[in-house]
N, C-alpha and C. Protein backbone atom coordinates (compact mmCIF):
# COMPACT_ATOMS: atom_id res chain seq x y z
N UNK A 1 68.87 43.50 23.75
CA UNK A 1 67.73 43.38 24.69
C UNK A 1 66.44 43.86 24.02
N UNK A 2 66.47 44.80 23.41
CA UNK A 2 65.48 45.95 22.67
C UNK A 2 65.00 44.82 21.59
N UNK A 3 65.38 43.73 21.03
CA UNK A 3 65.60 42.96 19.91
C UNK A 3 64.85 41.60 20.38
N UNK A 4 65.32 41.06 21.87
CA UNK A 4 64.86 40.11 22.44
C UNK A 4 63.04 40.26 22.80
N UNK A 5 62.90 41.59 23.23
CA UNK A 5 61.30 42.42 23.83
C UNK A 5 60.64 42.28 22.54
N UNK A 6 61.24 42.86 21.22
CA UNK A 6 60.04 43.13 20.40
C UNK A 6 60.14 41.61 19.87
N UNK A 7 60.52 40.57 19.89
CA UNK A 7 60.46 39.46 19.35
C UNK A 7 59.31 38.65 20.35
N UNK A 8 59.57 38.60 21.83
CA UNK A 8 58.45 38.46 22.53
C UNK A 8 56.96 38.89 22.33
N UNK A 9 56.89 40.63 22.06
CA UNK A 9 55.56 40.93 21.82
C UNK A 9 55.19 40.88 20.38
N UNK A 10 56.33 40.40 19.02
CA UNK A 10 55.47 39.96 18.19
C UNK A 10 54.64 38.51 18.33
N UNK A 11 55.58 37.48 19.12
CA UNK A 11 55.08 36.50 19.30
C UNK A 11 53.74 36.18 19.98
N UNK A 12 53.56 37.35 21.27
CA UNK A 12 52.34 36.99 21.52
C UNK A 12 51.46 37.68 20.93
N UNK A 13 51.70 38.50 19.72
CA UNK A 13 50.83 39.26 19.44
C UNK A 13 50.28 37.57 18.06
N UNK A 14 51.15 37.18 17.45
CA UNK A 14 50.51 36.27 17.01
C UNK A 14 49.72 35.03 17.39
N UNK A 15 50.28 34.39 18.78
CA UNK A 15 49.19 33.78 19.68
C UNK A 15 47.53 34.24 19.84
N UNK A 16 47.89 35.72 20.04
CA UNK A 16 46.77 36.72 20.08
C UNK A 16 45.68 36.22 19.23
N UNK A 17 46.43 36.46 18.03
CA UNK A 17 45.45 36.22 16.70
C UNK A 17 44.82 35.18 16.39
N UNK A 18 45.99 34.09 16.95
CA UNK A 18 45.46 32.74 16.67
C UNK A 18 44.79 31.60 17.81
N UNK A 19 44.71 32.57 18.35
CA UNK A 19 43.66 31.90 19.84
C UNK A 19 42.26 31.46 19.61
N UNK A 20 41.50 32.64 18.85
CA UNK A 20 40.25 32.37 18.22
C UNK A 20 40.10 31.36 17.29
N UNK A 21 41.28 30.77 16.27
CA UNK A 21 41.27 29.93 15.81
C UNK A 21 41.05 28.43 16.32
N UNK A 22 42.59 28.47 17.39
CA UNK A 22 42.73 27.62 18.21
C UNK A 22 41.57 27.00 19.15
N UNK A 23 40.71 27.77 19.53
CA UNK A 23 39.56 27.68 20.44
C UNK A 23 38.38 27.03 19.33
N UNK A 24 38.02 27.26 18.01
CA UNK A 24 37.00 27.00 17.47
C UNK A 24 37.51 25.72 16.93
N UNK A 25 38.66 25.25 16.76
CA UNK A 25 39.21 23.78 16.68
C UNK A 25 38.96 22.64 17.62
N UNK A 26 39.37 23.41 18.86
CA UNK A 26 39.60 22.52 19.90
C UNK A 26 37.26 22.32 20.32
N UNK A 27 36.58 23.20 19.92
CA UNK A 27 35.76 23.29 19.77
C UNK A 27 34.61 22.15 19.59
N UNK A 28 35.12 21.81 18.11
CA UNK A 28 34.89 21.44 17.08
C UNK A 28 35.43 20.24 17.28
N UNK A 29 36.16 19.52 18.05
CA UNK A 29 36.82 18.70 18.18
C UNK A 29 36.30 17.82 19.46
N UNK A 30 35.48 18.90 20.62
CA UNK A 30 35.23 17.95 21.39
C UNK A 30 33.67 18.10 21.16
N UNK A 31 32.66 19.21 20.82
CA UNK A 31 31.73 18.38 20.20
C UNK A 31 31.52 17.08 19.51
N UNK A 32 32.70 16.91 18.55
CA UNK A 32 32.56 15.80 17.61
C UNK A 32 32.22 14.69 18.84
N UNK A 33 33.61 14.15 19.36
CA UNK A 33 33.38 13.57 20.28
C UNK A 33 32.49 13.28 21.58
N UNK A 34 31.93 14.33 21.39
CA UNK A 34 29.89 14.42 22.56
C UNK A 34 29.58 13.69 21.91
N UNK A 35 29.17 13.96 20.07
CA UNK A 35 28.27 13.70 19.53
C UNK A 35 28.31 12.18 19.58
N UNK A 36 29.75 11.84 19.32
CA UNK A 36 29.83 10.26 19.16
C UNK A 36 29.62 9.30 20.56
N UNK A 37 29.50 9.77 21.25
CA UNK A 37 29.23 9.04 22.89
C UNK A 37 27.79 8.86 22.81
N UNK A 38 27.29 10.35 22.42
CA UNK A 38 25.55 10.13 22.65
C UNK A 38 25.02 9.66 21.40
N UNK A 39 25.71 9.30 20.43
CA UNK A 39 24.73 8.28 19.56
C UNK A 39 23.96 9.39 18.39
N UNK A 40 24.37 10.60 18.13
CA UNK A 40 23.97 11.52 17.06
C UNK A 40 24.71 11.55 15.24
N UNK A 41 24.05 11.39 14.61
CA UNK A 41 24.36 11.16 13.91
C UNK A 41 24.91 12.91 13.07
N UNK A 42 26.36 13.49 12.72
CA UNK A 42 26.62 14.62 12.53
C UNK A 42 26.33 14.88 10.87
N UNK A 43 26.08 13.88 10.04
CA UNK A 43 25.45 13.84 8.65
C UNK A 43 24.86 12.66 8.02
N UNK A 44 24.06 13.44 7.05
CA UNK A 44 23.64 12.00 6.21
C UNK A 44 24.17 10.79 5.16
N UNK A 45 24.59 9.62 5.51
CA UNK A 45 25.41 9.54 4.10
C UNK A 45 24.47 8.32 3.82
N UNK A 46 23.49 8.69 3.78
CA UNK A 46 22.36 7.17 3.62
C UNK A 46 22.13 7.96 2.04
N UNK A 47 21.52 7.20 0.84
CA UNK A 47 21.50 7.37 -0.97
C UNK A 47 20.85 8.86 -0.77
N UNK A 48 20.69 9.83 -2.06
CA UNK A 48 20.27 10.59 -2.14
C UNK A 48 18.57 10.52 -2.42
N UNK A 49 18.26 9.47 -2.91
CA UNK A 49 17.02 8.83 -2.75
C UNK A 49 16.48 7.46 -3.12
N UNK A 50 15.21 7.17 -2.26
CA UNK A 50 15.27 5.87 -2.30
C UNK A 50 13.94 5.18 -4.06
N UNK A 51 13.57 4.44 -4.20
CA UNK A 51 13.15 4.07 -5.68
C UNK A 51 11.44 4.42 -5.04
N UNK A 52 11.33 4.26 -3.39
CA UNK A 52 10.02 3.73 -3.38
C UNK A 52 9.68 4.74 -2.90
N UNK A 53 10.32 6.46 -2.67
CA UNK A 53 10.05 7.62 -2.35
C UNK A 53 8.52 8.13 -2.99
N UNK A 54 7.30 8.40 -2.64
CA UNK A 54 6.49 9.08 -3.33
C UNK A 54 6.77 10.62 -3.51
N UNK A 55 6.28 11.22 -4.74
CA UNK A 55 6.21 11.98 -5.26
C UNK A 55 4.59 13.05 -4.86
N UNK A 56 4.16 12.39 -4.58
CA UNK A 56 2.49 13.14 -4.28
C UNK A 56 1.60 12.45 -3.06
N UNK A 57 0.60 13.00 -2.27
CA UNK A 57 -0.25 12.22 -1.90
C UNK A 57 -1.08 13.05 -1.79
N UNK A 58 -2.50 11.98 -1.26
CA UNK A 58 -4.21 12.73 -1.02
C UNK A 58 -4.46 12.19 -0.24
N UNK A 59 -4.85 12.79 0.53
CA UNK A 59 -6.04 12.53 2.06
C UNK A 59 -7.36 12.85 1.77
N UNK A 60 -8.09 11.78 1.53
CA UNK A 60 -9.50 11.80 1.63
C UNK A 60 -9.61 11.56 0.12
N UNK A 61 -9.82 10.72 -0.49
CA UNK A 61 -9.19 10.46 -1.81
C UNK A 61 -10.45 9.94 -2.36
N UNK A 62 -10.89 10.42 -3.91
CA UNK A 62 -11.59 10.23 -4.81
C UNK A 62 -10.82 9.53 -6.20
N UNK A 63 -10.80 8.25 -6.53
CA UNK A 63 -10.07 8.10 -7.43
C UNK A 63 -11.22 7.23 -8.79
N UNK A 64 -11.29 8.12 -9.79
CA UNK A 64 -12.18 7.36 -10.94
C UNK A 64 -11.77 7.29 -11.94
N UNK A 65 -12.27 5.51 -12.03
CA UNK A 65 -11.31 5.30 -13.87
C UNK A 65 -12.61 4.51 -14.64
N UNK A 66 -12.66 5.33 -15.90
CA UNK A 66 -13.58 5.22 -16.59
C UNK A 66 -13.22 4.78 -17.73
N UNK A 67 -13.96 3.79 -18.60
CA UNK A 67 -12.88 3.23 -19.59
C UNK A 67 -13.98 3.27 -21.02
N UNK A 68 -14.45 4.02 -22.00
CA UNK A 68 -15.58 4.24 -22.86
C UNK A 68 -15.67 3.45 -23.81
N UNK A 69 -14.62 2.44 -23.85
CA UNK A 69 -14.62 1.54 -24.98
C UNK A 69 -15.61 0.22 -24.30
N UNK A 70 -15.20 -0.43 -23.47
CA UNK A 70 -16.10 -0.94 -22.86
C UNK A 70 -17.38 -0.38 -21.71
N UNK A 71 -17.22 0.82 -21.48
CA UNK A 71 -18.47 1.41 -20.70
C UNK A 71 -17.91 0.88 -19.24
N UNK A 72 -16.92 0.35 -18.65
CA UNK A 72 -16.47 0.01 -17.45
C UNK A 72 -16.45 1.44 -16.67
N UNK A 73 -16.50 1.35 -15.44
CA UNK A 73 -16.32 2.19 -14.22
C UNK A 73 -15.83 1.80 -13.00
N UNK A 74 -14.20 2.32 -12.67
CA UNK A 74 -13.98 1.47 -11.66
C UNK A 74 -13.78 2.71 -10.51
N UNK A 75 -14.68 2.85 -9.61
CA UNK A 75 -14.14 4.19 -8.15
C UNK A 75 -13.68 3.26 -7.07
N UNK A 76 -12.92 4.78 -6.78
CA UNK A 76 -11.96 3.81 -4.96
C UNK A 76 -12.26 5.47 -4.24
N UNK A 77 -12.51 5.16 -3.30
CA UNK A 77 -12.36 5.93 -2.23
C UNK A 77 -11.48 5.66 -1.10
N UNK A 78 -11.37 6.07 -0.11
CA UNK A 78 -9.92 6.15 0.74
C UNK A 78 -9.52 6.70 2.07
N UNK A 79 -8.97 6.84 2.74
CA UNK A 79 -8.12 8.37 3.69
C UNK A 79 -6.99 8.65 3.14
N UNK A 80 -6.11 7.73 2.90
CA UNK A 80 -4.71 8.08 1.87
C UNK A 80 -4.43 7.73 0.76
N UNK A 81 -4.22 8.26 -0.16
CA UNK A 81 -3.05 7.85 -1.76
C UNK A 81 -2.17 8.11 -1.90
N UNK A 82 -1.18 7.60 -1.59
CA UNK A 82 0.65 8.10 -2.35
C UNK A 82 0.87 6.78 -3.61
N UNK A 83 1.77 8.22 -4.46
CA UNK A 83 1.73 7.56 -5.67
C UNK A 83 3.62 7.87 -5.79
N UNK A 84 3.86 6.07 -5.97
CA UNK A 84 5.33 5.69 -6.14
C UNK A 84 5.68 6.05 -7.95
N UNK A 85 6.76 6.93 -8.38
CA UNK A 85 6.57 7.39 -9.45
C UNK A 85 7.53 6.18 -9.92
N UNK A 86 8.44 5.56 -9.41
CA UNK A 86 9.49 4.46 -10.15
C UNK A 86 8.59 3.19 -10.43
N UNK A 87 7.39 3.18 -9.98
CA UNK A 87 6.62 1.89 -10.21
C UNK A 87 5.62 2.37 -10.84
N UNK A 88 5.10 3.48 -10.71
CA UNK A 88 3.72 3.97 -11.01
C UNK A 88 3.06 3.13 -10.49
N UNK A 89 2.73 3.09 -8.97
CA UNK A 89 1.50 2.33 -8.11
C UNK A 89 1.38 3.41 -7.86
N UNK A 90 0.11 3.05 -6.89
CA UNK A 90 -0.80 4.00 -6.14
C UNK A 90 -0.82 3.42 -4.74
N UNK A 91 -0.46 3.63 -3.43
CA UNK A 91 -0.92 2.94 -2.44
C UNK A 91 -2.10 3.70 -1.57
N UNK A 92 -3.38 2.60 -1.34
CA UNK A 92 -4.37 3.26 -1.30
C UNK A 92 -4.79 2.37 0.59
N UNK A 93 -5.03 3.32 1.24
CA UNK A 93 -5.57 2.71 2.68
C UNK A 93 -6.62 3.86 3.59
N UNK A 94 -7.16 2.71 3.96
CA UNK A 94 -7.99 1.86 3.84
C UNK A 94 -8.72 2.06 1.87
N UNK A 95 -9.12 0.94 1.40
CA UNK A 95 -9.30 0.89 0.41
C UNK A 95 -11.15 0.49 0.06
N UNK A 96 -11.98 1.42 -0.14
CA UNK A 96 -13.23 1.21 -0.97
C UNK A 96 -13.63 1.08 -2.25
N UNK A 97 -13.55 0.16 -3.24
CA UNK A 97 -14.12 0.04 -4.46
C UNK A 97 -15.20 -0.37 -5.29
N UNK A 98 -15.57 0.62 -6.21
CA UNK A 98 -17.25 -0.31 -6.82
C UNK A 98 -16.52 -0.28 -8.26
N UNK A 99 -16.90 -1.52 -8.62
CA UNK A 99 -16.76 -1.75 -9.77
C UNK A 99 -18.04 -2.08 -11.04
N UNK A 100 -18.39 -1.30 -11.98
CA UNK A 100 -19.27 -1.44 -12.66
C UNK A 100 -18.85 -1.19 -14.08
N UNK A 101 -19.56 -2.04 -14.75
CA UNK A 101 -19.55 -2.68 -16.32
C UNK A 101 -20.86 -3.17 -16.71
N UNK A 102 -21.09 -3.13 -17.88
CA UNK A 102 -22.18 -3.29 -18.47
C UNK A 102 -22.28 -5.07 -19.03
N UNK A 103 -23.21 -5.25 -18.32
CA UNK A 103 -23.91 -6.50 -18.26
C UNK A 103 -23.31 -7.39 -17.12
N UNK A 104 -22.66 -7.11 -15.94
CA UNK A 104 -22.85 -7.47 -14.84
C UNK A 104 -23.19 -6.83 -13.66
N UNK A 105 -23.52 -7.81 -12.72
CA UNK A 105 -23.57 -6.98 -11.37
C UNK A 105 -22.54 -6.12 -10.85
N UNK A 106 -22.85 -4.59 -10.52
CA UNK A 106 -21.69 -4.19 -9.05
C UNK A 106 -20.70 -4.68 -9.04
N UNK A 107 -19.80 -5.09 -8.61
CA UNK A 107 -18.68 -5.55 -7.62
C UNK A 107 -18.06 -4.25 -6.68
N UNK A 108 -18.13 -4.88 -5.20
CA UNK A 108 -17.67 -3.70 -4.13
C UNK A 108 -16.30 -4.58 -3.97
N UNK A 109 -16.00 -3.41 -3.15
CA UNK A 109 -14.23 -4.33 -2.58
C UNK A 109 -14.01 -3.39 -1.55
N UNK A 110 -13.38 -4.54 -0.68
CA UNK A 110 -12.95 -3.40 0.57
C UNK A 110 -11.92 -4.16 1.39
N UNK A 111 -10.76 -2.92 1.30
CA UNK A 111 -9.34 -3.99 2.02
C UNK A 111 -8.82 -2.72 3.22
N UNK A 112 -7.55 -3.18 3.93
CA UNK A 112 -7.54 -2.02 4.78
C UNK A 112 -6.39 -1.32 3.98
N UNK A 113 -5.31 -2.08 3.42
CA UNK A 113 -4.31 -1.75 2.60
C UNK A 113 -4.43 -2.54 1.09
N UNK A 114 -4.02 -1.61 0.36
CA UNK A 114 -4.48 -2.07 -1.82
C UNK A 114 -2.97 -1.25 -2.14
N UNK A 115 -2.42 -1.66 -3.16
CA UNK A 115 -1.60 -1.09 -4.20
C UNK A 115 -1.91 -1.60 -5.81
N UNK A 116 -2.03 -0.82 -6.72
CA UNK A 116 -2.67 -0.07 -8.01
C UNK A 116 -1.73 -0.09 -8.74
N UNK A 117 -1.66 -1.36 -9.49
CA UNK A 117 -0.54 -0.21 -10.49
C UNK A 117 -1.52 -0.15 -12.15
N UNK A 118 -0.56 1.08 -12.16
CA UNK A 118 -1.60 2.20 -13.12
C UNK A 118 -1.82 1.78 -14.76
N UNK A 119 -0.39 1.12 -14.74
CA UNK A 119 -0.39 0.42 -16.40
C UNK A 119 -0.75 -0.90 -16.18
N UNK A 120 -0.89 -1.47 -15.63
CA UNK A 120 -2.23 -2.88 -15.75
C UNK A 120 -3.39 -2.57 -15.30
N UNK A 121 -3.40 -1.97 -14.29
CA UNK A 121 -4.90 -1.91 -13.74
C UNK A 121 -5.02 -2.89 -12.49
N UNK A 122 -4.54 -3.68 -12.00
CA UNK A 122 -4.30 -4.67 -11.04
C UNK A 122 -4.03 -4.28 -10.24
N UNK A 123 -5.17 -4.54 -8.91
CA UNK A 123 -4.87 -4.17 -7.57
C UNK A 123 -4.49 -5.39 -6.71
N UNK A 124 -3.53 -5.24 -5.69
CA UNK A 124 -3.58 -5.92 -4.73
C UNK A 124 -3.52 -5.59 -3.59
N UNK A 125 -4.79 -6.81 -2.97
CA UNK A 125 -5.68 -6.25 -1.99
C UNK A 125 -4.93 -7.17 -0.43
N UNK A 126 -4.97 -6.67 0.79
CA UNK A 126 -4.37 -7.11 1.64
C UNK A 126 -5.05 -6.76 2.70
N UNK A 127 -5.29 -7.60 3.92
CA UNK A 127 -5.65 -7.29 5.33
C UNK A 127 -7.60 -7.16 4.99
N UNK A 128 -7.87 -7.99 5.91
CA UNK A 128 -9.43 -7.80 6.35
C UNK A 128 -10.00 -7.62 4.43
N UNK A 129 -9.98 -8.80 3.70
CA UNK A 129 -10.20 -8.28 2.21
C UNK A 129 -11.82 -8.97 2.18
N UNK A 130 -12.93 -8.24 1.63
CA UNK A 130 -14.17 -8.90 1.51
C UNK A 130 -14.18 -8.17 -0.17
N UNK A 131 -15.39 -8.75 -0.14
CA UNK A 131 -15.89 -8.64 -1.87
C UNK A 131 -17.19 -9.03 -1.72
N UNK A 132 -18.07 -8.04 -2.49
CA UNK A 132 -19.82 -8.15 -2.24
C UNK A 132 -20.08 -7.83 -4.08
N UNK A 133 -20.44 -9.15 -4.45
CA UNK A 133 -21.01 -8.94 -5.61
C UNK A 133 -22.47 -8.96 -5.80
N UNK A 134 -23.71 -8.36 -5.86
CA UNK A 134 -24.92 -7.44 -5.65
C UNK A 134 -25.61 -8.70 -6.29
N UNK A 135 -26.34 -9.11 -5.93
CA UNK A 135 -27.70 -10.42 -6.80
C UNK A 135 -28.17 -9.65 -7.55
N UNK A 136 -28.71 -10.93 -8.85
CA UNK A 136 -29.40 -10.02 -10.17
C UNK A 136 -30.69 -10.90 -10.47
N UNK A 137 -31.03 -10.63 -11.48
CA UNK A 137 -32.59 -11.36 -11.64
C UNK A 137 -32.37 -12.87 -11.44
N UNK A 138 -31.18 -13.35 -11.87
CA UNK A 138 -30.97 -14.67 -11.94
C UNK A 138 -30.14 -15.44 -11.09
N UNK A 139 -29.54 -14.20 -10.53
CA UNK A 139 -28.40 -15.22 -9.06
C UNK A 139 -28.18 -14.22 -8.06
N UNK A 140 -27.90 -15.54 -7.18
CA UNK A 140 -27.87 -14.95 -5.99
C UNK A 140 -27.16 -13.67 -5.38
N UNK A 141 -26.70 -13.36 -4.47
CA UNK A 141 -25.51 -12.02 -3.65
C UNK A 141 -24.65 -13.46 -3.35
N UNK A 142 -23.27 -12.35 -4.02
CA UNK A 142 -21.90 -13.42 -3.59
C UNK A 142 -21.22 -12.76 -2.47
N UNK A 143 -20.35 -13.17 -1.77
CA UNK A 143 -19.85 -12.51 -0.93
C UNK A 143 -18.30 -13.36 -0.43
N UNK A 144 -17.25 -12.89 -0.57
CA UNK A 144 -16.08 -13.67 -0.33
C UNK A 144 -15.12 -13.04 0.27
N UNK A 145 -14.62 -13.60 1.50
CA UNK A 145 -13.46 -13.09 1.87
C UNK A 145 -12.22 -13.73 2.24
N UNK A 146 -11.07 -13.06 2.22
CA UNK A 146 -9.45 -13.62 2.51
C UNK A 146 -8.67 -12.40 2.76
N UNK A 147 -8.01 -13.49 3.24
CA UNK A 147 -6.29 -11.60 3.83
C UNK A 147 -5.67 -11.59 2.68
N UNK A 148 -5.63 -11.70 1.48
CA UNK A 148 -5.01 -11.47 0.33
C UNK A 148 -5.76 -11.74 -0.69
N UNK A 149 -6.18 -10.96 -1.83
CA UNK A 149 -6.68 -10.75 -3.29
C UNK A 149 -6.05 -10.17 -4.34
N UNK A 150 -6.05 -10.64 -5.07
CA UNK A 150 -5.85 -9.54 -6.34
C UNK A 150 -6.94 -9.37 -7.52
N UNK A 151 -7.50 -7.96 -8.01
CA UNK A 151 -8.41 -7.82 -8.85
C UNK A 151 -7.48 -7.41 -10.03
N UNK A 152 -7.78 -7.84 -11.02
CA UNK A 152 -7.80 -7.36 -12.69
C UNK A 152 -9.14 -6.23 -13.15
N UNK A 153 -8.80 -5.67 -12.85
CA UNK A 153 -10.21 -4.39 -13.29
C UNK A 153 -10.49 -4.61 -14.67
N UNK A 154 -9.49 -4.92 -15.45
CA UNK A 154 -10.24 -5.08 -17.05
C UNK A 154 -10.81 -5.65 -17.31
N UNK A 155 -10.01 -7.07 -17.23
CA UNK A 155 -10.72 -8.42 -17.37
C UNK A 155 -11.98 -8.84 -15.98
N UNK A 156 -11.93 -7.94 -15.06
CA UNK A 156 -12.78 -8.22 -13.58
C UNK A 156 -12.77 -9.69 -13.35
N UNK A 157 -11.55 -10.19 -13.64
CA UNK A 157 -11.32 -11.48 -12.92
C UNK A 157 -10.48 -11.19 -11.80
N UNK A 158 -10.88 -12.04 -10.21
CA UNK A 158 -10.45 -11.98 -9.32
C UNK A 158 -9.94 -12.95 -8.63
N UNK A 159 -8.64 -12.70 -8.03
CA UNK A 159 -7.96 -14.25 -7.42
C UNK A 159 -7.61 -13.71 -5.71
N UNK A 160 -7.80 -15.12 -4.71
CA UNK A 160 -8.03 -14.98 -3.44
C UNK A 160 -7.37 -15.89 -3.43
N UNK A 161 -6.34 -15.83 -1.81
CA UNK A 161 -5.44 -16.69 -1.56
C UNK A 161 -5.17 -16.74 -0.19
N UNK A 162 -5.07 -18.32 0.24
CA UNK A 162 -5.30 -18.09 1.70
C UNK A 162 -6.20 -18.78 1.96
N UNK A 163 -7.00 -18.69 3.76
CA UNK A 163 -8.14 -18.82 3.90
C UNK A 163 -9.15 -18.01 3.10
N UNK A 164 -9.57 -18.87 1.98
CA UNK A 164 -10.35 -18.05 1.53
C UNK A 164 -12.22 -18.34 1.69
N UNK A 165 -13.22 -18.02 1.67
CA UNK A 165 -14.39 -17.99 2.56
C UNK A 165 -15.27 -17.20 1.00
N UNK A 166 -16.25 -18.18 0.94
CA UNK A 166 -17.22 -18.15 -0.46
C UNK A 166 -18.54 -18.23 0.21
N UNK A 167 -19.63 -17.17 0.29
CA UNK A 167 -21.20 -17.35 0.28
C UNK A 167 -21.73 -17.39 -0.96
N UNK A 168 -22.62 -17.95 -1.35
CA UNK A 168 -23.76 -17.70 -2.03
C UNK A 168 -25.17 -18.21 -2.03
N UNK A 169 -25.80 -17.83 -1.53
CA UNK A 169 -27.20 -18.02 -0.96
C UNK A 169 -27.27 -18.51 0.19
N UNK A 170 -27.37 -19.73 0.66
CA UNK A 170 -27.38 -21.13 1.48
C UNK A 170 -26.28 -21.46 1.35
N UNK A 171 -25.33 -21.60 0.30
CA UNK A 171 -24.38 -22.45 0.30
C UNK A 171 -22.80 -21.71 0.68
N UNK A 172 -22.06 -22.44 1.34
CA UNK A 172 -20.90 -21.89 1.46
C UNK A 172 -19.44 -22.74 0.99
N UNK A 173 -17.99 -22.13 0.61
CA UNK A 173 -17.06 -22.89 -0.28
C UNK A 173 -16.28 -22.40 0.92
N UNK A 174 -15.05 -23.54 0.97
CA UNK A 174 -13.64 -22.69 1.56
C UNK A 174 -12.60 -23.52 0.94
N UNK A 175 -11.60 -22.66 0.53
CA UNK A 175 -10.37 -23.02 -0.15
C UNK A 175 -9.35 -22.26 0.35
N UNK A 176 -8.21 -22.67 -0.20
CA UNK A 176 -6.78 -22.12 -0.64
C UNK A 176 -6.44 -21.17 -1.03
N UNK A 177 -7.20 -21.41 -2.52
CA UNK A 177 -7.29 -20.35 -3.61
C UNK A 177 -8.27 -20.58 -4.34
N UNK A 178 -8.71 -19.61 -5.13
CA UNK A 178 -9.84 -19.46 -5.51
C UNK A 178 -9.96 -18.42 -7.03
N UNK A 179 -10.34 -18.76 -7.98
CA UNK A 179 -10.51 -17.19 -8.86
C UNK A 179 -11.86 -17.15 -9.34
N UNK A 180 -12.43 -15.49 -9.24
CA UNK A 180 -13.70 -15.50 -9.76
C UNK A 180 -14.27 -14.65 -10.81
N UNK A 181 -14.62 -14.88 -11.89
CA UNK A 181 -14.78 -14.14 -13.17
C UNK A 181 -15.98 -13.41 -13.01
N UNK A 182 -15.98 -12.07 -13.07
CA UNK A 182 -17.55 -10.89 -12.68
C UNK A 182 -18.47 -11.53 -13.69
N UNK A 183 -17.72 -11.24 -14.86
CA UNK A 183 -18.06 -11.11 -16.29
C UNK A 183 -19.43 -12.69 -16.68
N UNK A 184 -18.48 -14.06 -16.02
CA UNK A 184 -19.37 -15.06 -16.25
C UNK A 184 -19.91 -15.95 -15.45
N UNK A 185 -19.61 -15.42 -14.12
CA UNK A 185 -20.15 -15.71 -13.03
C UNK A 185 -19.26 -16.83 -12.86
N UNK A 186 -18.07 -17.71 -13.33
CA UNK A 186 -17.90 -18.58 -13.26
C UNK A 186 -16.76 -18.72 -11.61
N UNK A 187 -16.18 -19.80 -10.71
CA UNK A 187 -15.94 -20.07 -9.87
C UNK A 187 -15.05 -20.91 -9.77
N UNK A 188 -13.75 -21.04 -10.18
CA UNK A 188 -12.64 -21.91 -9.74
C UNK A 188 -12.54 -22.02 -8.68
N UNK A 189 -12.07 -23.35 -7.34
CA UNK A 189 -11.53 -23.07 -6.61
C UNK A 189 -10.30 -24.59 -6.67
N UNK A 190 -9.12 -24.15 -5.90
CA UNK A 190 -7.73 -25.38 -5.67
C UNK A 190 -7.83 -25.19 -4.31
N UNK A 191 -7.15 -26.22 -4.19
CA UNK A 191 -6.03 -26.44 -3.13
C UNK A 191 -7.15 -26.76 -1.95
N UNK A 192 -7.93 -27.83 -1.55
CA UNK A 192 -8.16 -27.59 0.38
C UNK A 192 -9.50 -26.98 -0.21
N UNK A 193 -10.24 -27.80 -1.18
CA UNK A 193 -11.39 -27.35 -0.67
C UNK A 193 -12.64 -27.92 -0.50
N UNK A 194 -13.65 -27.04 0.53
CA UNK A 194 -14.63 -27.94 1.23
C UNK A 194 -15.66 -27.13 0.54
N UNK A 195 -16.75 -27.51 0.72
CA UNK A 195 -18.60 -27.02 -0.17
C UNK A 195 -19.55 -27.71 1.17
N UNK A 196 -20.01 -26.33 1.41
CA UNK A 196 -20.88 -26.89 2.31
C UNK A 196 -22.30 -26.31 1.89
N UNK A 197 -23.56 -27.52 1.52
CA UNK A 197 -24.48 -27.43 1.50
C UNK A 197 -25.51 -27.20 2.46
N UNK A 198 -26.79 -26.68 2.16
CA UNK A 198 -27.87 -26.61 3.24
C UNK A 198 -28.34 -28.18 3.21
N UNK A 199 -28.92 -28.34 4.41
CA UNK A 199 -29.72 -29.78 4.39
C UNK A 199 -30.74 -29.76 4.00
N UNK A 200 -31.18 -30.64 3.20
CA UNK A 200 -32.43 -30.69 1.79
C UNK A 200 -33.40 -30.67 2.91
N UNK A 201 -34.46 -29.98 2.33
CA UNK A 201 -36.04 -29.75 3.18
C UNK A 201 -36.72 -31.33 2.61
N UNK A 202 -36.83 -31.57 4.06
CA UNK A 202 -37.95 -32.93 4.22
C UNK A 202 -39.74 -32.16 3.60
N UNK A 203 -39.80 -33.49 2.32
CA UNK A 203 -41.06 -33.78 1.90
C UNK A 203 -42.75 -34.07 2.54
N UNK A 204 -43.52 -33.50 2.80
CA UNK A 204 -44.65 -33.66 3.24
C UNK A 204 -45.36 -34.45 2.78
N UNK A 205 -45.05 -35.92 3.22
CA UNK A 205 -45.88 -36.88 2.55
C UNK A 205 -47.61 -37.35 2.57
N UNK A 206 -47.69 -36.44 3.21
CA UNK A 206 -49.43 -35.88 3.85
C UNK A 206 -50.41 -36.09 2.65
């Protein structure tokens, strides 16, 4: 009998012990199952990172590239810059740029979203994109806009795609596409396009 008792109170003395166990299982077990009804996710197993993660950014952004071999100057101003280190871009929004070089006019630029990448120099420009190239002794103020551009800062040749929309003086262009060289003033345009002239001023035959 004496044999039967202490076999009882070792037994519950080990229940005892293992209750706290038992309880943080059963625990653990129906959390899980909350979690999975209400749609919580209990870890991450999405990559440890993604390629297009930035590494840095600036708010209120001053960005100047100066180039002494040719005397070029290209500034952007901004509200944001994050810079993608697997691409080395820059994504720049809203986007302000002046572009200056020796022996042409200015060139401004202004998009709402631009990405930079750093080893060409090539921006592309997106959303609400204009371009104001400044009149000089000999020609007129250009002015062109489209929802998509891309500038070459070296070469300051520029290509527009899309509705694209050409002033210069009186006269206005609309195309497709379009590319325009700072450097020689020159003016390609393809695809769909119209030239609209002013109507010639009548002669005073008086």
């Amino acid at each position: 009998m004496a044999a039967l008792i202490a076999g009882l109170l070792s037994a519950w003395s080990y229940v005892m012990r293992a209750a706290p166990i038992l309880l943080a299982v059963l625990l653990a077990v129906a959390s899980y199952f909350t979690a999975l009804r209400a749609g919580i996710r209990l870890w991450d197993d999405s990559p440890a990172g993604s390629p297009n993660t930035p590494d840095y950014f600036v708010e209120g952004f001053t960005w100047l590239r100066v180039k002494s071999a040719t005397g070029s100057r290209t500034e952007m101003t901004g509200k944001l810059l994050t810079h993608i280190p697997s691409s080395d871009t820059l994504t720049l929004t809203p986007l302000q740029a002046m572009r200056q070089s020796i022996g042409s006019p200015p060139l401004r630029v202004w998009a709402q979203n631009a990405v930079m990448n750093n080893m060409t120099g090539e921006i592309q420009l997106k959303d609400e994109v204009r371009v104001n190239r400044q009149a000089s002794a000999t020609t007129a103020a250009l002015n062109l806009s489209a929802p998509r551009m891309m500038l070459e800062t070296d070469s300051e040749v520029l290509h527009a795609y899309e509705s694209v929309t050409l002033r210069r003086g009186d006269q206005e262009l609309k195309t497709s596409r379009l590319t325009f060289n700072n450097l020689t003033g020159q003016v390609t345009a393809e695809q769909r396009v119209f030239l609209f002239l002013p109507p010639a001023q009548k002669q005073d035959t008086r």
